[in-house]
Protein backbone atom coordinates (compact mmCIF):
# COMPACT_ATOMS: atom_id res chain seq x y z
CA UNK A 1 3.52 10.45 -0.01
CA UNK A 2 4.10 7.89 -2.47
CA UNK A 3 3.23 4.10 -2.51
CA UNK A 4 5.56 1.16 -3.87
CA UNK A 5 4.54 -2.23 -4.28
CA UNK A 6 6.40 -5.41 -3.96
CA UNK A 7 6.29 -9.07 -4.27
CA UNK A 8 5.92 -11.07 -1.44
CA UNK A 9 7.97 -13.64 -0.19
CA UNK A 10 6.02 -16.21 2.45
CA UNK A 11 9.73 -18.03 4.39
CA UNK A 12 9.39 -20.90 6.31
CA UNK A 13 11.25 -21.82 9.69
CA UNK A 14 13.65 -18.37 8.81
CA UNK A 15 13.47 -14.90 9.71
CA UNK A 16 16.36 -12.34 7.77
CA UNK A 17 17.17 -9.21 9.21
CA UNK A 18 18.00 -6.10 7.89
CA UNK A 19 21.70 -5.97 6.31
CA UNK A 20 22.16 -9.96 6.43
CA UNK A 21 22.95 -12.45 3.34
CA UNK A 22 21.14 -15.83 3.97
CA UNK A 23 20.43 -18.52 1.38
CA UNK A 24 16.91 -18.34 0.35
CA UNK A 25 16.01 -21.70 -1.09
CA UNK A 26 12.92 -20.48 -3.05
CA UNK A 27 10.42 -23.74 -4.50
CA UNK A 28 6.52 -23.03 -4.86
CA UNK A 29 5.62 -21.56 -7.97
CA UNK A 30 4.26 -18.33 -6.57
CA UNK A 31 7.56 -17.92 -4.83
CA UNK A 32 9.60 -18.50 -7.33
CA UNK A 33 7.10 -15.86 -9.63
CA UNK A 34 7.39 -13.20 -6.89
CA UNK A 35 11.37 -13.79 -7.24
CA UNK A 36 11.21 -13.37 -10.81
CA UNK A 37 9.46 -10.25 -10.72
CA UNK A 38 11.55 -8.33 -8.21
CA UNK A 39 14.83 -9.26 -10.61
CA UNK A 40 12.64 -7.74 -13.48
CA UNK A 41 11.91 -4.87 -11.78
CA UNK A 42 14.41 -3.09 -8.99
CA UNK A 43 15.09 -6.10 -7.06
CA UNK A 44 13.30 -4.99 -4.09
CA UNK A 45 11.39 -8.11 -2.37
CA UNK A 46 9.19 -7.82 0.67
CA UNK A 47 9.99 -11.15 2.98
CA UNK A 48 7.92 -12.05 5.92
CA UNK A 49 7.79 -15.37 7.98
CA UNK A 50 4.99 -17.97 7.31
CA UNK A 51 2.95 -18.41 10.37
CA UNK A 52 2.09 -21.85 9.56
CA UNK A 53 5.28 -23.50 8.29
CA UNK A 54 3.28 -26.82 6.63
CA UNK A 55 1.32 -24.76 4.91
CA UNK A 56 2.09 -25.03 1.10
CA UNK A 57 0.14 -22.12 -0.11
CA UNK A 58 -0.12 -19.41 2.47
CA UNK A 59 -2.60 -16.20 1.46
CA UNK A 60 -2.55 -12.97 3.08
CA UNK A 61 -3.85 -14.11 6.79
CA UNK A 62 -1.30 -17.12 6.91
């Protein structure tokens, strides 16, 4: 078995589903660095939904 890692990508108020286009309107700095390095890499970005919408810098458990 092999293991691949990926950025993260905390959304707020938006949940994308498998084989959909949405606009992503990407803004904090560690979002916008997660972006970056999935374009550098294979372009392979791992999105999940921000519990906590007004939170501005969400960590694992958010």
């Amino acid at each position: 078995m092999t293991t691949e890692t990926f950025p993260i990508l905390p959304l707020r108020d938006i949940v994308v589903f498998p084989q959909r286009i949405v606009p992503l309107f990407v803004g904090r700095d560690k979002s916008v660095a997660a972006l970056e390095a999935a374009m550098e890499v294979d372009k392979k970005l791992f999105l999940v939904a921000q519990l906590d919408p007004a939170d501005d810098d969400p960590d694992r458990d958010a």
